[in-house]
N, C-alpha and C. Protein backbone atom coordinates (compact mmCIF):
# COMPACT_ATOMS: atom_id res chain seq x y z
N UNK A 1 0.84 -1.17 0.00
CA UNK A 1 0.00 0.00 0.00
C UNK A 1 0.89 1.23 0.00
N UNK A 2 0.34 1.88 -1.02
CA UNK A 2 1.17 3.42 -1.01
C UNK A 2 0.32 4.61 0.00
N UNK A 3 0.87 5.07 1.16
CA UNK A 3 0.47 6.06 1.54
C UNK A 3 0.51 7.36 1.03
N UNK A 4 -0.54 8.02 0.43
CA UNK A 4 -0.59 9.17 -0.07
C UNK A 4 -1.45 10.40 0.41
N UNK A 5 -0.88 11.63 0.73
CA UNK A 5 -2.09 12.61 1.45
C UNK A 5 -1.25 13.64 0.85
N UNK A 6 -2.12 14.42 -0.25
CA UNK A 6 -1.71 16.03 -1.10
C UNK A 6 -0.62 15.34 -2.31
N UNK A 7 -0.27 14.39 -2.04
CA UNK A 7 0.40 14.20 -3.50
C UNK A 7 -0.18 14.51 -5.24
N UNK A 8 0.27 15.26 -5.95
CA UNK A 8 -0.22 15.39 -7.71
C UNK A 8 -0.06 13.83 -7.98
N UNK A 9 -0.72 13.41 -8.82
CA UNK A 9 -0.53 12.28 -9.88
C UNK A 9 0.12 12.74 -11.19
N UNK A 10 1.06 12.19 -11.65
CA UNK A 10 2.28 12.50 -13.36
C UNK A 10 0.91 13.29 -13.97
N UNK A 11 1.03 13.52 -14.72
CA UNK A 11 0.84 14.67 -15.76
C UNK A 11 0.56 13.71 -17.03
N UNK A 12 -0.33 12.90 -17.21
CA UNK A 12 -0.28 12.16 -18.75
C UNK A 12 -1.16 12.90 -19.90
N UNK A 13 -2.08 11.94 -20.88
CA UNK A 13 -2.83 12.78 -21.54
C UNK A 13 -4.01 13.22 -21.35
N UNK A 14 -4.44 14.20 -21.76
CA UNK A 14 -6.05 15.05 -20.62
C UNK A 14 -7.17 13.42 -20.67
N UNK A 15 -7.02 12.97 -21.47
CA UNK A 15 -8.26 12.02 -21.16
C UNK A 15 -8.04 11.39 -19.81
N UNK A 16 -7.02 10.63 -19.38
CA UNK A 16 -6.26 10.18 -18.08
C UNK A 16 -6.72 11.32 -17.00
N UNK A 17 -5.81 12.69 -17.20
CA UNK A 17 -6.77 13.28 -16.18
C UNK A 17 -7.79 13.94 -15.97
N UNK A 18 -8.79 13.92 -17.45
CA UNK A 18 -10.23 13.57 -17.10
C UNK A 18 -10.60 12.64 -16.31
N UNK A 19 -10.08 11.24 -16.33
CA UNK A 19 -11.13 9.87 -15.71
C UNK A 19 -10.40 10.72 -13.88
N UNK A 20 -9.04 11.19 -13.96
CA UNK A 20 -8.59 11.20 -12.16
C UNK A 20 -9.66 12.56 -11.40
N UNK A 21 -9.58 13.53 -12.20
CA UNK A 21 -10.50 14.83 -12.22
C UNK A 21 -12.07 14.07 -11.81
N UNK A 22 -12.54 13.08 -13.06
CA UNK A 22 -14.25 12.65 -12.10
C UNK A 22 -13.88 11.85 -11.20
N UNK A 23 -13.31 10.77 -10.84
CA UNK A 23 -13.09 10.27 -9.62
C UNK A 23 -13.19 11.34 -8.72
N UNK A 24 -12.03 12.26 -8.65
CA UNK A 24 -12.10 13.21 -7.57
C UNK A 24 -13.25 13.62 -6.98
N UNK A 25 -14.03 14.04 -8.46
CA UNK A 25 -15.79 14.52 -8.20
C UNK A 25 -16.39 13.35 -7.20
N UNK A 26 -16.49 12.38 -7.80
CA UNK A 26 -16.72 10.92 -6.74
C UNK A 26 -16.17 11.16 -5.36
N UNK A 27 -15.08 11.15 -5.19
CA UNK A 27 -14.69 10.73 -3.45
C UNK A 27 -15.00 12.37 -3.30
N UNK A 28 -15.22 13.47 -3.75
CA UNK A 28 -15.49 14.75 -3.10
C UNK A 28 -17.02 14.68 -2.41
N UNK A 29 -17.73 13.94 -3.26
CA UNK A 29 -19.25 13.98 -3.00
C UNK A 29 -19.37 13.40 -1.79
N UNK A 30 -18.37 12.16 -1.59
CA UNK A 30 -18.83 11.78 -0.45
C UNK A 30 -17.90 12.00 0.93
N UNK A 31 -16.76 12.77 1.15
CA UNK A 31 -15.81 13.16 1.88
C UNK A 31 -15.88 14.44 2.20
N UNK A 32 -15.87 15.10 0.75
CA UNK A 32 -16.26 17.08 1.01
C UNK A 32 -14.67 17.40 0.19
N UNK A 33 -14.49 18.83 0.52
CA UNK A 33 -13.04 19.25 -0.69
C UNK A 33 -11.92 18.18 -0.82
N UNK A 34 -11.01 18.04 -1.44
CA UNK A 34 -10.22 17.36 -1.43
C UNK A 34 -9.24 18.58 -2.48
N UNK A 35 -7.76 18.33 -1.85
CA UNK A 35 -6.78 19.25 -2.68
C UNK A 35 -5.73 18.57 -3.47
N UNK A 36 -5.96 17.54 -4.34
CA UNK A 36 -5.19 16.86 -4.68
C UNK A 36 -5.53 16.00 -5.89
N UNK A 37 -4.51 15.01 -6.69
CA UNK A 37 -5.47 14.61 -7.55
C UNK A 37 -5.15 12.49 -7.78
N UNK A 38 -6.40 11.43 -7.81
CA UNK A 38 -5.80 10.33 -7.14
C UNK A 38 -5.02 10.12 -8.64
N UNK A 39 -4.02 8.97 -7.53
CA UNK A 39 -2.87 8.41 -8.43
C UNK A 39 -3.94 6.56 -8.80
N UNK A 40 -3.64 6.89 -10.65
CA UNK A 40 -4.23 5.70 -11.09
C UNK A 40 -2.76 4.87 -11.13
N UNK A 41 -2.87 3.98 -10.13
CA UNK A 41 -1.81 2.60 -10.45
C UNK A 41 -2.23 1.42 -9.82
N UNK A 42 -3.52 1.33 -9.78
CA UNK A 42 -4.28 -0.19 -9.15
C UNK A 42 -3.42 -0.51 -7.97
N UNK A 43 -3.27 0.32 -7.05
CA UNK A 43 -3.17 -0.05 -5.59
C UNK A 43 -3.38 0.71 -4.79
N UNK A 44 -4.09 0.27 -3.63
CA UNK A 44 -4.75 1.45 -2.81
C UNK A 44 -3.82 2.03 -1.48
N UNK A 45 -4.83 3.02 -1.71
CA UNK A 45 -3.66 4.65 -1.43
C UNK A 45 -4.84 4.78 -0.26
N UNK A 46 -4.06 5.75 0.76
CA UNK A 46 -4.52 6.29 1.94
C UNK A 46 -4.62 7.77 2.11
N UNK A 47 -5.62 8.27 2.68
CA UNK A 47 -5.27 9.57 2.58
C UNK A 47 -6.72 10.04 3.89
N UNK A 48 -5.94 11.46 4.24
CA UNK A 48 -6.63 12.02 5.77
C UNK A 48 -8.35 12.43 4.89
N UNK A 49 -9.32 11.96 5.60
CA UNK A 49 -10.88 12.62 5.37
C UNK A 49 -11.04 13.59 5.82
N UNK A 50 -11.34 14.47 4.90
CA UNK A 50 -11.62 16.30 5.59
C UNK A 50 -12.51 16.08 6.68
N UNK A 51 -12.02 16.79 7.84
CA UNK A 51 -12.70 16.71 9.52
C UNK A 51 -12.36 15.86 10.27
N UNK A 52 -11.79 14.34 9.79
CA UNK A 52 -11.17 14.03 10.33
C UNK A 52 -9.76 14.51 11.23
N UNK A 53 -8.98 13.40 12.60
CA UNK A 53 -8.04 14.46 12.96
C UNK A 53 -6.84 14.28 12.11
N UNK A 54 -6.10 15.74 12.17
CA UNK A 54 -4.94 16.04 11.68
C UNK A 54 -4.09 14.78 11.92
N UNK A 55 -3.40 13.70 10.49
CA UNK A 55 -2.52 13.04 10.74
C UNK A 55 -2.59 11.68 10.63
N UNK A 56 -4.31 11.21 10.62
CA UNK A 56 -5.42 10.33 10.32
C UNK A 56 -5.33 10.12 8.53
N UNK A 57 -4.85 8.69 8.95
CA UNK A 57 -5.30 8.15 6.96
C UNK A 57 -6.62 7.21 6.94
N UNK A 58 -7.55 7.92 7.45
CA UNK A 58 -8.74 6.35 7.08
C UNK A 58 -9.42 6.61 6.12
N UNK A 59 -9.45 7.17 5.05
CA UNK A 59 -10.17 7.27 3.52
C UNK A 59 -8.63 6.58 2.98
N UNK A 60 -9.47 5.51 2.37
CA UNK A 60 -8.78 4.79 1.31
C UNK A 60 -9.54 4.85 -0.26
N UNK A 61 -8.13 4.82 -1.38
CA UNK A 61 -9.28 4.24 -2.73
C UNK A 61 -8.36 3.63 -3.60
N UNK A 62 -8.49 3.28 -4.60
CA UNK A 62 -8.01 2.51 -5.55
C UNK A 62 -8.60 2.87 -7.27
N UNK A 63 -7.69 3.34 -8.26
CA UNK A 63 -8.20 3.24 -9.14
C UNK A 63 -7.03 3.04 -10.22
N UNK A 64 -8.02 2.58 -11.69
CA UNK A 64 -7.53 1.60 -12.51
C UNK A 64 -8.12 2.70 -13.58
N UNK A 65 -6.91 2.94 -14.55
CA UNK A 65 -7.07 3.83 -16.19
C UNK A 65 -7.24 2.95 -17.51
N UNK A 66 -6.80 1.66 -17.36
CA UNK A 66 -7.22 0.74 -18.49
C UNK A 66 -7.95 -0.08 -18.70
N UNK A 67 -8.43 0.23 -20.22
CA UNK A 67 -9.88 -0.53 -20.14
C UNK A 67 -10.96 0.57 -19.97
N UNK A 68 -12.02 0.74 -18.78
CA UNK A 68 -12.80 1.61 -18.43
C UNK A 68 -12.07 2.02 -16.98
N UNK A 69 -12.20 3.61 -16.97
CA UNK A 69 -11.38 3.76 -15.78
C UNK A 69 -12.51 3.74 -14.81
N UNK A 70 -11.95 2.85 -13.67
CA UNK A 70 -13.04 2.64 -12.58
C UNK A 70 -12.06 2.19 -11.38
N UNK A 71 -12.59 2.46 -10.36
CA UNK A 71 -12.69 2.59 -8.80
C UNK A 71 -12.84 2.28 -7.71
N UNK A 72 -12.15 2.24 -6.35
CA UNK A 72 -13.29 1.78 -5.35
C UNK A 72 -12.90 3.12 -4.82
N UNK A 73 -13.68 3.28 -2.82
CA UNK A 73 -12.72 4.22 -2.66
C UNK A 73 -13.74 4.09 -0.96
N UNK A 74 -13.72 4.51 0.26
CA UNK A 74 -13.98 4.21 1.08
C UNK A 74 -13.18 4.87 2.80
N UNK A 75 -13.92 4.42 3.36
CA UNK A 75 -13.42 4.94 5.12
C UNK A 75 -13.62 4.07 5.88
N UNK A 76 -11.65 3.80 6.56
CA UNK A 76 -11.80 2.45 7.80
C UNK A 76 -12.49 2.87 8.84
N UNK A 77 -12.97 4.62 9.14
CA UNK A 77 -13.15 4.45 10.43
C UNK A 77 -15.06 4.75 9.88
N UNK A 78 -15.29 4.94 9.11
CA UNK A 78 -16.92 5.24 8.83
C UNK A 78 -17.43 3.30 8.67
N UNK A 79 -16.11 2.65 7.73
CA UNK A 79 -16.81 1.57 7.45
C UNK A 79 -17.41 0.95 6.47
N UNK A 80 -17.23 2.46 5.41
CA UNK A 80 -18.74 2.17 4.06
C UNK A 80 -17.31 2.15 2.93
N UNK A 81 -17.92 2.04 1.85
CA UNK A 81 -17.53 1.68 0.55
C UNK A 81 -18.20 1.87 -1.06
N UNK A 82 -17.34 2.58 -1.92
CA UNK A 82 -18.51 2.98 -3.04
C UNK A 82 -17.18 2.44 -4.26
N UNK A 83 -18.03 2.21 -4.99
CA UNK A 83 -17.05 1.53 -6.51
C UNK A 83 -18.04 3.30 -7.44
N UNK A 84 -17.01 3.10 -8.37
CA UNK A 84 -17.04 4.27 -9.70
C UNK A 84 -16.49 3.53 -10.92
N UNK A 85 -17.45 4.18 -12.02
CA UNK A 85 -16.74 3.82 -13.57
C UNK A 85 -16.88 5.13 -14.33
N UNK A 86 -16.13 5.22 -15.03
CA UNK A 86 -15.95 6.48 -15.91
C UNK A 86 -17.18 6.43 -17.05
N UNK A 87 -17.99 4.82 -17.39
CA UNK A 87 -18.83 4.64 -18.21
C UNK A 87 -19.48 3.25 -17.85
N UNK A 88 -20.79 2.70 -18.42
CA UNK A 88 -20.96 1.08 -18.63
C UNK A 88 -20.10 0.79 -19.31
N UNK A 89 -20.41 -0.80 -18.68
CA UNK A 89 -19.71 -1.02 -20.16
C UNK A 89 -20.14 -1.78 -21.39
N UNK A 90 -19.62 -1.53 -22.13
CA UNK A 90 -20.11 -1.98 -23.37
C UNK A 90 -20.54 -3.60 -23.72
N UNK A 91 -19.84 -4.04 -23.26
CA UNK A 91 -20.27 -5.80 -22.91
C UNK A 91 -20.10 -6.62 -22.01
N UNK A 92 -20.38 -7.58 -21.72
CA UNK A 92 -20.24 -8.44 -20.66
C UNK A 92 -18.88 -8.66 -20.10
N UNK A 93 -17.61 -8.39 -20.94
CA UNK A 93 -16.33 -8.98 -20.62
C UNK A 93 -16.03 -8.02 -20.26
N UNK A 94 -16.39 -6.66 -20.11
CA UNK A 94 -15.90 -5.56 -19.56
C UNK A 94 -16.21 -5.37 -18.05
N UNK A 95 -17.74 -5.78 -18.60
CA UNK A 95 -18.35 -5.95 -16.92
C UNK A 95 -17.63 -6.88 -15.92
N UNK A 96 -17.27 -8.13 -16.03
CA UNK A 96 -16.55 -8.89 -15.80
C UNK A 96 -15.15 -8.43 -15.53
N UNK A 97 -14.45 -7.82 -16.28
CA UNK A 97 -13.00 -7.25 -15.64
C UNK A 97 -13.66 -6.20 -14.58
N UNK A 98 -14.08 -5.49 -14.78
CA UNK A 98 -14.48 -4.22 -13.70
C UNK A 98 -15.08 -5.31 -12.34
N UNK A 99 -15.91 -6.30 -12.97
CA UNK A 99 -15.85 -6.83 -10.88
C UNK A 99 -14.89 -7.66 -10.68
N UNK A 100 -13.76 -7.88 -11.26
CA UNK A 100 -12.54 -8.52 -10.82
C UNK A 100 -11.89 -7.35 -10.36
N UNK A 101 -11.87 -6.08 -11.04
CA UNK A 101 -11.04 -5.40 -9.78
C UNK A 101 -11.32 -4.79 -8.80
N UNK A 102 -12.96 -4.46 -8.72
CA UNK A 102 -13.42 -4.51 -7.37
C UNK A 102 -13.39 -5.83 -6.40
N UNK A 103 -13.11 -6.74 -7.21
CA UNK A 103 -13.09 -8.25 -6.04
C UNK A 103 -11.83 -7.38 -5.08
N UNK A 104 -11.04 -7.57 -6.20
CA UNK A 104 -9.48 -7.64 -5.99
C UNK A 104 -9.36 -6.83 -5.01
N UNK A 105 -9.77 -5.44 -5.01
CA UNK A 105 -9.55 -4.26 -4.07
C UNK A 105 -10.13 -4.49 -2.81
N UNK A 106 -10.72 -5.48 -3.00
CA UNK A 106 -11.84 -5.75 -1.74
C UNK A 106 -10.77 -6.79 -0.77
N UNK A 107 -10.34 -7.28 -1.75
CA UNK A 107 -9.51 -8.61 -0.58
C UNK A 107 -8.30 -7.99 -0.37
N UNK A 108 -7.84 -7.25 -0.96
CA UNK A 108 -6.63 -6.13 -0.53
C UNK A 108 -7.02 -5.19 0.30
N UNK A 109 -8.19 -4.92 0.48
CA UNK A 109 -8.13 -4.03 1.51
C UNK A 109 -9.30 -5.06 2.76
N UNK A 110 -9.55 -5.86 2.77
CA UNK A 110 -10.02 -6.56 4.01
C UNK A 110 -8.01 -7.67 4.15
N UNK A 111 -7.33 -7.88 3.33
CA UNK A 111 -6.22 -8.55 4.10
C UNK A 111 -5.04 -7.11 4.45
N UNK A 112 -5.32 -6.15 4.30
CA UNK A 112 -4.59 -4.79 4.84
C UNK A 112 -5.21 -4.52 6.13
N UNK A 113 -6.59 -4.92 6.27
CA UNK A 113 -7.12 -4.23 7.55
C UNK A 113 -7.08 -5.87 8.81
N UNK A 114 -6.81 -6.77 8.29
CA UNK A 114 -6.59 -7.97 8.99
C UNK A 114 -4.93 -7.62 9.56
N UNK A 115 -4.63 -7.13 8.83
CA UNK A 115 -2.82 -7.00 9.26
C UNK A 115 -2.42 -5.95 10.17
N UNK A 116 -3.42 -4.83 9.88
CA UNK A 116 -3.49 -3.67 11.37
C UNK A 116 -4.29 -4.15 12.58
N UNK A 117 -5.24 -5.32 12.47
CA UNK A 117 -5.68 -5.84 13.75
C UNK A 117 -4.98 -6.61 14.21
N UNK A 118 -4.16 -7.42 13.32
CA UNK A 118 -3.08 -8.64 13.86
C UNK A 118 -1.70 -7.81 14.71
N UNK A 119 -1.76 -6.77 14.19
CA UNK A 119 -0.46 -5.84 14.90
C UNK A 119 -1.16 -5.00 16.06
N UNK A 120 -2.17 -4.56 15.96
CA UNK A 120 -2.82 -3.89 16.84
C UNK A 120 -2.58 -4.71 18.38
N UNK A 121 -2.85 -6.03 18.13
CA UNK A 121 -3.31 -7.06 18.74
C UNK A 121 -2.13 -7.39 19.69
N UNK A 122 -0.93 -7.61 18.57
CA UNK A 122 -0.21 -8.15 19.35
C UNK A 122 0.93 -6.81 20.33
N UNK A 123 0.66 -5.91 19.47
CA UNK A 123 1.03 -4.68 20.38
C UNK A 123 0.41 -4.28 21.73
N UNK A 124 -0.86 -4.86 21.78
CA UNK A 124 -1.74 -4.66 23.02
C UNK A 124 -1.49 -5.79 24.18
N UNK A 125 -0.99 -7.12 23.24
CA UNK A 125 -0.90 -8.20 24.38
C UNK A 125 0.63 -8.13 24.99
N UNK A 126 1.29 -7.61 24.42
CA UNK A 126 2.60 -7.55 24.83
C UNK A 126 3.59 -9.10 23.84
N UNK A 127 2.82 -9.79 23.58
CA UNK A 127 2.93 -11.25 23.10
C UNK A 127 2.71 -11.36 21.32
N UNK A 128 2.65 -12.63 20.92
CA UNK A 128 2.49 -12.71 19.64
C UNK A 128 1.43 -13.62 19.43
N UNK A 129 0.91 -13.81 20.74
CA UNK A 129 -0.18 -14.57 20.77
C UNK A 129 -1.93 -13.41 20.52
N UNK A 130 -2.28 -13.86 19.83
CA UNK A 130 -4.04 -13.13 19.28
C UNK A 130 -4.91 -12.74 20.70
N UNK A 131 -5.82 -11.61 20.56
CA UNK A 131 -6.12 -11.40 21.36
C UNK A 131 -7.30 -12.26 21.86
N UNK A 132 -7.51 -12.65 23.01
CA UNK A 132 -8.85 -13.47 23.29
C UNK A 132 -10.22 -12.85 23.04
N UNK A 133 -11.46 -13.45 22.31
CA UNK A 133 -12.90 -13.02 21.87
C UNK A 133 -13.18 -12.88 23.55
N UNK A 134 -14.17 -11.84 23.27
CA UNK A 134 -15.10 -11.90 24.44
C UNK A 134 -16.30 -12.80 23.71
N UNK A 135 -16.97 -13.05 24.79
CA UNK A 135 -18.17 -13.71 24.48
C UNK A 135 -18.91 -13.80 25.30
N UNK A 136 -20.61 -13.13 24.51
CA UNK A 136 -21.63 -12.78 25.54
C UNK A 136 -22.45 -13.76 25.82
N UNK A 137 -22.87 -13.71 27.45
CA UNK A 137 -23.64 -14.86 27.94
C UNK A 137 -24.84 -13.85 28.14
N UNK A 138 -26.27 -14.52 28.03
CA UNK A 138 -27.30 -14.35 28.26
C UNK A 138 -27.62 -15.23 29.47
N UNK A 139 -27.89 -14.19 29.97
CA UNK A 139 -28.83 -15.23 31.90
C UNK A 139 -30.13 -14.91 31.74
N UNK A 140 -30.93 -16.21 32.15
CA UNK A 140 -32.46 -16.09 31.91
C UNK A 140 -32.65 -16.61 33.28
């Protein structure tokens, strides 16, 4: 995972940063301003959510320029998650790549957030042993 917060994305040809420009529109709608513009290289990037605190990366997203440019993009500490495409697509095999890389982004970012609880965890136990479940009893 590349951590990114205010970084530009290269400079390619305007269609490229047309598709990064509407994304932006996308994660703005649902975050609020953003001053920056995302980097398309199919791996997900971190970056602080306006109001969130100063220093905080929990808006994550991911996006992909070939083919149809499309998206995920989301917040560890809200929880939610939204996919984007620059268009339909035109046939079934397109559709089909576009939910392979939302699979993809999905298991990359649920085995990224398994790896901050596994460290969380073992930073809290002092050990390398997992932390113990609670588990609720009901008394009748």
């Amino acid at each position: 995972m590349t951590i990114q917060n205010g970084a530009r994305a290269p400079r390619g040809s305007a269609c490229l940063e047309k598709a990064e420009l509407a994304f932006r529109d996308a994660l703005q709608a649902t975050f609020g301003p953003l001053d920056w513009l995302p980097v398309a290289d199919g791996t997900i990037h971190r970056f602080r959510v306006p109001g969130d605190k100063p220093g905080t990366l929990n808006g994550w997203y991911v996006l992909h320029l070939d083919g149809i440019a499309s998206g995920a993009f989301g917040s560890w500490k809200a929880g939610g998650s939204s996919t984007w495409s620059s268009r339909k697509p035109a046939d079934p095999m397109e559709a089909e790549l576009i939910r392979q890389r939302v699979e993809q982004a999905r298991h990359q970012r649920e085995a990224e957030q398994h790896q901050r609880q596994q460290t969380a965890a073992i930073e809290h136990n002092g050990c390398g042993a997992p932390a113990p479940r609670l588990i609720r009893i009901t008394l009748t």
